[in-house]
N, C-alpha and C. Protein backbone atom coordinates (compact mmCIF):
# COMPACT_ATOMS: atom_id res chain seq x y z
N UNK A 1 126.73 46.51 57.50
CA UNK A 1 128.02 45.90 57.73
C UNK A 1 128.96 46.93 58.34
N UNK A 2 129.75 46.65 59.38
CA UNK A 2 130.45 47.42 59.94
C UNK A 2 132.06 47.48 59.51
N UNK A 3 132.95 48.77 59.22
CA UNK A 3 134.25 48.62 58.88
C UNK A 3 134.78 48.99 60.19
N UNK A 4 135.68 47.40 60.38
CA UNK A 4 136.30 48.03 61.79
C UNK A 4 137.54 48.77 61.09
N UNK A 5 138.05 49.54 62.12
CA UNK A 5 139.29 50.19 61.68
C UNK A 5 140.48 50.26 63.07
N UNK A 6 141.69 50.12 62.86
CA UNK A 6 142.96 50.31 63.58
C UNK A 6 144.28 50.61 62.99
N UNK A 7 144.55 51.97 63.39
CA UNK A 7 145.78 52.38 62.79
C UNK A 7 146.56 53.75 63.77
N UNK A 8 146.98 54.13 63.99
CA UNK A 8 148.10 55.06 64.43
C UNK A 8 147.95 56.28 63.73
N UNK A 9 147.81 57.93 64.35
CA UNK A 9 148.21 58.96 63.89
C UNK A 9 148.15 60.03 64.73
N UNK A 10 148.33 60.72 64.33
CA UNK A 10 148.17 62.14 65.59
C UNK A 10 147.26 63.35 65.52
N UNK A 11 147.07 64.18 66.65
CA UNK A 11 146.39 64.70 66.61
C UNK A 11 146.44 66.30 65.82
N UNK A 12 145.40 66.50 65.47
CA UNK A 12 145.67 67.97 64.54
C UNK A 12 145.45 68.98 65.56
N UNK A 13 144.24 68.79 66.80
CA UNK A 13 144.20 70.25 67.59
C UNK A 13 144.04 69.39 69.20
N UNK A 14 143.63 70.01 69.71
CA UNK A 14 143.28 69.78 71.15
C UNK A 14 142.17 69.12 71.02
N UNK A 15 142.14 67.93 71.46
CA UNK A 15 140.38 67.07 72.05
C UNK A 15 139.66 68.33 72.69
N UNK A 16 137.77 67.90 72.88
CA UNK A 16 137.00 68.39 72.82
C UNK A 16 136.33 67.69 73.61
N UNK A 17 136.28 67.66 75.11
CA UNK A 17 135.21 66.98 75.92
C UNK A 17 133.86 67.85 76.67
N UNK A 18 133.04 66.96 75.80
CA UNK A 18 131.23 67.38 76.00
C UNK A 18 130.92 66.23 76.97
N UNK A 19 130.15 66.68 77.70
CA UNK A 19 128.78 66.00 78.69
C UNK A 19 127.55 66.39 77.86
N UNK A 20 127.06 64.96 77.37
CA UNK A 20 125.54 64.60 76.67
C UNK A 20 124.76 64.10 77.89
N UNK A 21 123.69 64.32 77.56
CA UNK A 21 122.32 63.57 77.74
C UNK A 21 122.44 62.02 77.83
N UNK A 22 121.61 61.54 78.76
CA UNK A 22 121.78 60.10 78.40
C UNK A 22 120.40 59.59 78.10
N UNK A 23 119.91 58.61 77.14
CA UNK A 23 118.30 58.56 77.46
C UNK A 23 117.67 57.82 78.51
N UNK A 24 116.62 58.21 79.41
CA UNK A 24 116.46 57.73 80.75
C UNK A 24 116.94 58.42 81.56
N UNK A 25 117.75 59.82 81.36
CA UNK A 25 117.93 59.99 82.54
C UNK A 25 119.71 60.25 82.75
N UNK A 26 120.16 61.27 83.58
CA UNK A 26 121.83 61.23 83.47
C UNK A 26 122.59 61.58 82.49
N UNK A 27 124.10 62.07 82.29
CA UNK A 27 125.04 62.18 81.43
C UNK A 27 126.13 61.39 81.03
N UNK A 28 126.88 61.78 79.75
CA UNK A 28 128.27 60.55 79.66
C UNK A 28 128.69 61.26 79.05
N UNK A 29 130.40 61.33 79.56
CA UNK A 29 131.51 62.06 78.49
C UNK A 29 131.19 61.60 77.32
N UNK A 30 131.77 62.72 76.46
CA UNK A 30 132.28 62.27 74.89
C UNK A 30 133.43 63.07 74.45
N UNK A 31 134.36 62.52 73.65
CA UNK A 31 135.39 63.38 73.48
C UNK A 31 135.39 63.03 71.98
N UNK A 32 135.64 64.38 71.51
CA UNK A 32 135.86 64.59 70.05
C UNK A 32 137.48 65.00 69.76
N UNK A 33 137.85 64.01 68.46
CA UNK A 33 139.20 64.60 68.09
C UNK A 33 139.39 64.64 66.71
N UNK A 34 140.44 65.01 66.08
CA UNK A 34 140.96 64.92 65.07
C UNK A 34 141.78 65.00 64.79
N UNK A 35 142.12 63.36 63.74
CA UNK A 35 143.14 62.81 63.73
C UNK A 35 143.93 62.44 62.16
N UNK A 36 144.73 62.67 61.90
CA UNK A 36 145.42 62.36 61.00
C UNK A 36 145.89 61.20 60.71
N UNK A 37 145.93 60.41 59.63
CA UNK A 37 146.58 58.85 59.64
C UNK A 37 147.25 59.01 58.60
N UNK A 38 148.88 58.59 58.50
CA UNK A 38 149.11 58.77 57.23
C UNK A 38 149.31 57.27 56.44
N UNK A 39 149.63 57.33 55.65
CA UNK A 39 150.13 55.95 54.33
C UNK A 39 151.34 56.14 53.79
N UNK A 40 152.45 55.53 54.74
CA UNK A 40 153.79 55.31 54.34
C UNK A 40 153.92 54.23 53.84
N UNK A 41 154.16 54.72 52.48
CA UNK A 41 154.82 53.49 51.15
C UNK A 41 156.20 53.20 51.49
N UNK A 42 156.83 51.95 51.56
CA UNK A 42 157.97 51.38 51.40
C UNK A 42 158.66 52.19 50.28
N UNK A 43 160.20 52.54 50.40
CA UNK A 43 160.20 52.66 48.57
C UNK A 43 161.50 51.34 48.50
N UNK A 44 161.53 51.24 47.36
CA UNK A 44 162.69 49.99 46.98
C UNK A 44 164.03 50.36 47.17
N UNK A 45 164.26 51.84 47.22
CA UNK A 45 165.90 51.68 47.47
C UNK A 45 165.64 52.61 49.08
N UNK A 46 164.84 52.00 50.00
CA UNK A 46 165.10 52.14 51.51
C UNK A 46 164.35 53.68 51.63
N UNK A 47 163.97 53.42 52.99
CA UNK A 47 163.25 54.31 53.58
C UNK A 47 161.69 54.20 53.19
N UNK A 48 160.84 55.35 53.27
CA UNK A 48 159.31 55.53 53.09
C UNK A 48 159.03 56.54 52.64
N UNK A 49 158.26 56.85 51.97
CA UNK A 49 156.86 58.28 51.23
C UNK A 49 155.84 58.16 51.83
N UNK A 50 155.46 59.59 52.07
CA UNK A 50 154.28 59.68 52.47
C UNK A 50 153.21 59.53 51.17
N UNK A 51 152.19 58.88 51.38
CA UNK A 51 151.51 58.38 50.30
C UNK A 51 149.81 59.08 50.44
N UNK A 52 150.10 60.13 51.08
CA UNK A 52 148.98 61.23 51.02
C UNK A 52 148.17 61.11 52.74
N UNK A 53 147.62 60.02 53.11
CA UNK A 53 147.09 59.99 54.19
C UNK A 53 146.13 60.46 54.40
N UNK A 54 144.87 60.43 55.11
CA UNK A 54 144.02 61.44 55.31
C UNK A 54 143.68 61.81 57.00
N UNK A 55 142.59 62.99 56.75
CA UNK A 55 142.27 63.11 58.14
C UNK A 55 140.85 62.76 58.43
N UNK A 56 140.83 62.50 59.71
CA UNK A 56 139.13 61.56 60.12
C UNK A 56 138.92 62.20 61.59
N UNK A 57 137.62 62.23 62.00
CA UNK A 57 136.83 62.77 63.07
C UNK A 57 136.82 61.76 64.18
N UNK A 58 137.21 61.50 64.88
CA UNK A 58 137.53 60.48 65.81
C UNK A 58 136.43 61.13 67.14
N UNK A 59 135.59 59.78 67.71
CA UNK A 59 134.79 60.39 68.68
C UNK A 59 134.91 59.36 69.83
N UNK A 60 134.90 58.95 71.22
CA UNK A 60 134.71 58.42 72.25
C UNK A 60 133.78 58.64 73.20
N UNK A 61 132.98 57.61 73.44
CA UNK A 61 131.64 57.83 74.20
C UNK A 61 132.13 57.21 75.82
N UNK A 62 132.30 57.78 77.15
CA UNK A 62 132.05 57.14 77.95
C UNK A 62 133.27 57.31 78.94
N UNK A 63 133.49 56.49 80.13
CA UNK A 63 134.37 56.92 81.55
C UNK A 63 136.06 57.37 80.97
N UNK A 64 136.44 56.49 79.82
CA UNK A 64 137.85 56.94 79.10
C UNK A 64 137.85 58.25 78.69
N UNK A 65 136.58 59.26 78.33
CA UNK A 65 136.53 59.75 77.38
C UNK A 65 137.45 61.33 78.55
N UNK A 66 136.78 61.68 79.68
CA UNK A 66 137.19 62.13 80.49
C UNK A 66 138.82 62.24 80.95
N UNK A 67 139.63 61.07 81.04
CA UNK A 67 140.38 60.81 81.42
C UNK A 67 141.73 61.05 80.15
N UNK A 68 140.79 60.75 78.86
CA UNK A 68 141.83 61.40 77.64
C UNK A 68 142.13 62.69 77.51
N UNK A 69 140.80 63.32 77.70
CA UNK A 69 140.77 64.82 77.31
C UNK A 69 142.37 65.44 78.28
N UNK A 70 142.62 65.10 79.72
CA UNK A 70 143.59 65.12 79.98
C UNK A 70 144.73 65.08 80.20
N UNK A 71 145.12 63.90 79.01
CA UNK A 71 146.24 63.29 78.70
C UNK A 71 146.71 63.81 77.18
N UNK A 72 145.50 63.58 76.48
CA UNK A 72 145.86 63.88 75.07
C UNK A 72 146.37 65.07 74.75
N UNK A 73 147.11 65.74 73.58
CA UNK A 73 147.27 67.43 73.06
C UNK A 73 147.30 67.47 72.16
N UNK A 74 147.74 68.26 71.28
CA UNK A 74 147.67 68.55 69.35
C UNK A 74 148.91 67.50 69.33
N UNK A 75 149.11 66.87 68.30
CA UNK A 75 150.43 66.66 67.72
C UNK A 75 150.44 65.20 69.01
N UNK A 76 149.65 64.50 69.66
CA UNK A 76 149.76 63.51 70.41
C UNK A 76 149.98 62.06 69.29
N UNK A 77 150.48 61.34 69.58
CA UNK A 77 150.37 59.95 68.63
C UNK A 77 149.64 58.88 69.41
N UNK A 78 148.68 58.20 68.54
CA UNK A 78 147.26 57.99 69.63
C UNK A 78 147.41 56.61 68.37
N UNK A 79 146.41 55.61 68.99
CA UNK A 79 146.37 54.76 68.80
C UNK A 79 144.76 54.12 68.78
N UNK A 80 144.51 54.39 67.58
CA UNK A 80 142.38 54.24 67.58
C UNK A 80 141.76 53.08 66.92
N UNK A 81 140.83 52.22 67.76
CA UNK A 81 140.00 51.28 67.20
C UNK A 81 138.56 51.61 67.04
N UNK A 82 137.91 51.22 66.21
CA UNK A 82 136.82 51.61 65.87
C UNK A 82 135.86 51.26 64.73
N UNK A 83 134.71 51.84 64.33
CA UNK A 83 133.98 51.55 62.92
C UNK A 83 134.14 52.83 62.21
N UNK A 84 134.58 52.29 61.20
CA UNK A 84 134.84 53.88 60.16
C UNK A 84 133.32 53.52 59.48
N UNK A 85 133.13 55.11 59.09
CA UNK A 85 132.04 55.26 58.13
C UNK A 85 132.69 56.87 57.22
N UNK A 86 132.06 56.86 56.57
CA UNK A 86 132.39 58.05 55.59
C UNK A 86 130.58 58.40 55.00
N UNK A 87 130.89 60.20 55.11
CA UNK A 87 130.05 60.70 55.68
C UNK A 87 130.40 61.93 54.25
N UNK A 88 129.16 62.09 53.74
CA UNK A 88 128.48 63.50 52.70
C UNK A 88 128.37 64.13 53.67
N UNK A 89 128.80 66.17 53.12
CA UNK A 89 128.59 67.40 53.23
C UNK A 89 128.62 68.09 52.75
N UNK A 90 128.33 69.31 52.60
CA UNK A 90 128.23 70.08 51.57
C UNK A 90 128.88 71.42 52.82
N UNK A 91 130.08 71.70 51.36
CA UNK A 91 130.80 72.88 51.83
C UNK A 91 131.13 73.86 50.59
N UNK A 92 130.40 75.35 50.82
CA UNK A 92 130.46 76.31 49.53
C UNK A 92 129.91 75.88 48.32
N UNK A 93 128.71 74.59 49.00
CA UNK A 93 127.76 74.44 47.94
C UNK A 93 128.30 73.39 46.77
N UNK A 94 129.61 72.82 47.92
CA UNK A 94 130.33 71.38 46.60
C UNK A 94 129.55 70.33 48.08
N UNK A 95 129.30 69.48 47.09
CA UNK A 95 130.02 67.92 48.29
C UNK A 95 131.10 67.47 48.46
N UNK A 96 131.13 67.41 49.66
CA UNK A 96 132.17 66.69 49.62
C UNK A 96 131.94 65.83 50.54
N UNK A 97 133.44 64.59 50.96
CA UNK A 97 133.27 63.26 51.84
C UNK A 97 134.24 63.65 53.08
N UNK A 98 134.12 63.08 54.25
CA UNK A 98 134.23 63.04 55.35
C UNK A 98 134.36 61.54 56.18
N UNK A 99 135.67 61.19 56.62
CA UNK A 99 135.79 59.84 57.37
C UNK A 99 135.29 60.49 59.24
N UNK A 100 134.90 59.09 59.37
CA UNK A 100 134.60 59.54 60.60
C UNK A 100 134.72 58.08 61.33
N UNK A 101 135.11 58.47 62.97
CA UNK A 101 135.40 56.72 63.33
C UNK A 101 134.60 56.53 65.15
N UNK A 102 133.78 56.35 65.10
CA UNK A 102 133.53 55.77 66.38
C UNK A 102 133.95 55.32 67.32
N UNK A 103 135.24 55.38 68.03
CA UNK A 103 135.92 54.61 68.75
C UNK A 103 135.50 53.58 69.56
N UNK A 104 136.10 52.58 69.95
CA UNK A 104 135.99 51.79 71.19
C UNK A 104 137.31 51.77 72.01
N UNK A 105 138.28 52.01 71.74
CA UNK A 105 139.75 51.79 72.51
C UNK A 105 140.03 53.65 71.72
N UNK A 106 140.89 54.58 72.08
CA UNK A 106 141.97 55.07 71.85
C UNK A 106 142.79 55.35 72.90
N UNK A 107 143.92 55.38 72.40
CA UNK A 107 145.32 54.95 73.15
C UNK A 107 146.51 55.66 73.02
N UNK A 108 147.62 56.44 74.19
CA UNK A 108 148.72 56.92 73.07
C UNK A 108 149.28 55.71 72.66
N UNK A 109 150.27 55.86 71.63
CA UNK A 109 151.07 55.28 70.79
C UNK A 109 152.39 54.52 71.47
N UNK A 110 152.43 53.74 71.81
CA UNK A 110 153.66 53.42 72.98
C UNK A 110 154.91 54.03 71.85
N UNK A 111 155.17 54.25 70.49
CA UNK A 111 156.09 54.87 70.04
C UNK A 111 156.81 55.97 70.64
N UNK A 112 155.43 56.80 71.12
CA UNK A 112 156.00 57.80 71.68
C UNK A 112 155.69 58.57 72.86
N UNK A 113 155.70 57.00 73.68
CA UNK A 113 156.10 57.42 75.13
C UNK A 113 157.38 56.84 75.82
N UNK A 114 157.63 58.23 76.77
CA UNK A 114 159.20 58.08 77.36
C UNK A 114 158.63 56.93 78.52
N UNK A 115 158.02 57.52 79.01
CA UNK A 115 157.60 56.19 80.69
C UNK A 115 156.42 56.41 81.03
N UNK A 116 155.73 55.38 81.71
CA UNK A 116 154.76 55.19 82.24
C UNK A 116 154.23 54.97 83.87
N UNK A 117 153.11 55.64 84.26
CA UNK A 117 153.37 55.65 85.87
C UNK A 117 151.84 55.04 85.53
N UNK A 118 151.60 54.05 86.47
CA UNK A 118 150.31 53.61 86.48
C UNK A 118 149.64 53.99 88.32
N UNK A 119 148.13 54.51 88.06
CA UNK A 119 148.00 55.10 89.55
C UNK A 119 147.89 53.43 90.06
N UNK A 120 147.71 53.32 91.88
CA UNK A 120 147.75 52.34 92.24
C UNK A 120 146.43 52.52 93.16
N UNK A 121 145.57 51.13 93.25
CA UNK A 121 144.68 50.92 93.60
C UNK A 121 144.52 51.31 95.05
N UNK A 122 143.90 51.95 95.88
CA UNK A 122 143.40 52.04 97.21
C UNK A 122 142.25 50.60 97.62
N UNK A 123 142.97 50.83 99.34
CA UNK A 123 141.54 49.28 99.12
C UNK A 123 139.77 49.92 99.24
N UNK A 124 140.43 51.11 99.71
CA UNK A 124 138.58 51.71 99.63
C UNK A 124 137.91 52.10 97.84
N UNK A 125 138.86 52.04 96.63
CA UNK A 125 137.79 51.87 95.78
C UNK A 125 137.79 50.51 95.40
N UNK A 126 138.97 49.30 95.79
CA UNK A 126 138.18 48.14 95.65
C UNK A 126 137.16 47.46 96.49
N UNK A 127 137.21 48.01 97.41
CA UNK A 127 135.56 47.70 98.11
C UNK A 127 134.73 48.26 97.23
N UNK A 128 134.63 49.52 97.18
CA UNK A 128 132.94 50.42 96.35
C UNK A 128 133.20 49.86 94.90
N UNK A 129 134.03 48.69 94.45
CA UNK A 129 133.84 48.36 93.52
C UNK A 129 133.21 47.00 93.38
N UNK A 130 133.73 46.29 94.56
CA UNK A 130 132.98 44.76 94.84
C UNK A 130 131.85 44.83 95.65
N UNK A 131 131.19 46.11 96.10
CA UNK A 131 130.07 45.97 96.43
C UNK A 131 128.75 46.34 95.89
């Protein structure tokens, strides 16, 4: 059974983009991050607490993955969908647990962006795209 997951947080260091293997043949970005999510409690007489939050291993397979590594930085507010799983390790000989999330979408945070420039299409890659 799969846990999807979507929530908002930022980044702790700089993304990490690797070129893997593909099987059959060829490569595909992957970008590794890590991300913080926190859990802001309401309180009753106004405002919010931080309610501990944790941090999770956030990974992206594929043509986005490239295109983040360039956009993203430490301290970015990103916006991640995905399957969480939580993951055993052993560190100094304790176990311990580990979230980890697979992405399919991550995104910055429209919270905290000033403006947006979108590039604009040429007609020569919509040809090499309809052909």
């Amino acid at each position: 059974m799969k846990s999807i997951f979507f929530d908002t947080g930022n980044l702790g260091a700089e993304p990490i983009l690797r070129d893997v293997p593909v099987d059959g043949g060829g490569s595909t970005n992957i970008i590794n991050m890590r991300v913080r999510f926190d859990r802001p409690k309401l309180k009753q007489e106004g405002g919010y607490n931080d309610e501990g939050g944790f941090w999770a291993d956030v990974s992206l397979i594929g043509k986005r993955a490239a295109k983040l590594s360039s956009l993203l930085h430490t301290g970015a507010r990103v916006a991640v969908l995905g399957e969480l799983t939580q993951e055993e390790y052993v560190k100094d000989g304790e176990t311990r647990q580990a979230m980890k999330i697979s992405a399919s979408f991550i995104g910055p945070d429209p919270i905290a962006i000033d403006t947006i420039k979108f590039r604009t299409r040429n007609s020569e890659s919509i040809e090499s795209a309809t052909t």
